[in-house]
Protein backbone atom coordinates (compact mmCIF):
# COMPACT_ATOMS: atom_id res chain seq x y z
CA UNK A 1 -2.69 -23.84 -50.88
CA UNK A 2 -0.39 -22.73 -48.32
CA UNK A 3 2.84 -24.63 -48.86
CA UNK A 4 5.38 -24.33 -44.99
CA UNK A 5 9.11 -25.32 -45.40
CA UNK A 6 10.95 -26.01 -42.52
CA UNK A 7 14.64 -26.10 -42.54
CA UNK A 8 16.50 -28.04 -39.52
CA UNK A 9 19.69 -29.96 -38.27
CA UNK A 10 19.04 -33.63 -39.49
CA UNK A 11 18.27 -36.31 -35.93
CA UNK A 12 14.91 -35.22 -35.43
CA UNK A 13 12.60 -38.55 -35.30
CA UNK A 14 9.64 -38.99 -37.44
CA UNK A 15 7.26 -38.67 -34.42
CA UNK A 16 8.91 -35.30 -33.78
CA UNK A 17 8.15 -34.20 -37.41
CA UNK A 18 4.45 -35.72 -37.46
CA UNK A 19 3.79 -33.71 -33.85
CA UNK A 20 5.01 -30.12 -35.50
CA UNK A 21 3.10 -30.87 -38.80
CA UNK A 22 -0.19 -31.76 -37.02
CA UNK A 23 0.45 -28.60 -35.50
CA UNK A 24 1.35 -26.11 -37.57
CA UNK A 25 -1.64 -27.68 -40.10
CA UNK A 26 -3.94 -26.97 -37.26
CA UNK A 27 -2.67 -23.34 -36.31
CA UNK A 28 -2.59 -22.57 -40.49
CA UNK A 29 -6.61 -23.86 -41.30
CA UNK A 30 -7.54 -21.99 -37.99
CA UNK A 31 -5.81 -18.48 -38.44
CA UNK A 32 -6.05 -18.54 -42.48
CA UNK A 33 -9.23 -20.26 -43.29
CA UNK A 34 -7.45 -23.09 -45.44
CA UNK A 35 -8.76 -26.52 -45.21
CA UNK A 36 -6.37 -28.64 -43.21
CA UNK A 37 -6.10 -31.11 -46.63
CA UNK A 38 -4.36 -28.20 -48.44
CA UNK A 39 -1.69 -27.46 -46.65
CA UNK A 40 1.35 -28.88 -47.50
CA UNK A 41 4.56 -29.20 -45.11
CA UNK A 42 7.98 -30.03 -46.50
CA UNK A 43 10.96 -30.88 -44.17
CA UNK A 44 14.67 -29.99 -45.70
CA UNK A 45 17.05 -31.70 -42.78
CA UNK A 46 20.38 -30.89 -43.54
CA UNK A 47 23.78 -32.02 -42.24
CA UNK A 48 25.34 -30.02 -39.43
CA UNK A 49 28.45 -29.72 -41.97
CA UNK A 50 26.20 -27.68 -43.95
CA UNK A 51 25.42 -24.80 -41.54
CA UNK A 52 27.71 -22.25 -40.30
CA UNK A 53 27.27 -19.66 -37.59
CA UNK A 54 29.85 -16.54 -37.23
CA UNK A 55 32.02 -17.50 -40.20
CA UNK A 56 32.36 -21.08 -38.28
CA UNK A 57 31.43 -24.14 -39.88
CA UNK A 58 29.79 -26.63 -37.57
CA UNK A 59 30.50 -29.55 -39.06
């Protein structure tokens, strides 16, 4: 059971996260042979006060 995180700024809509999932589901069963049932997406949105880039905080 293939289990995808995917780590992002938080604002994305739900209809944004449904398109990717149906997505990367179908690209997964396709290329690795995995019914579409068992793969499992999880979505960690986080704060842009919790990323930094260059020693910068962004937030």
């Amino acid at each position: 059971m293939p289990i995808i995180t995917i780590a992002l700024k938080e604002g994305r809509s739900q209809e944004q996260k449904k398109k990717v999932a149906e997505e990367i589901t179908r690209i997964v069963a396709e290329n690795m042979d995995v019914d579409p049932s068992r793969i499992w997406i999880r979505f960690d949105d986080f704060s842009p006060a919790d990323f930094a880039t260059g020693g910068k905080m962004h937030g």
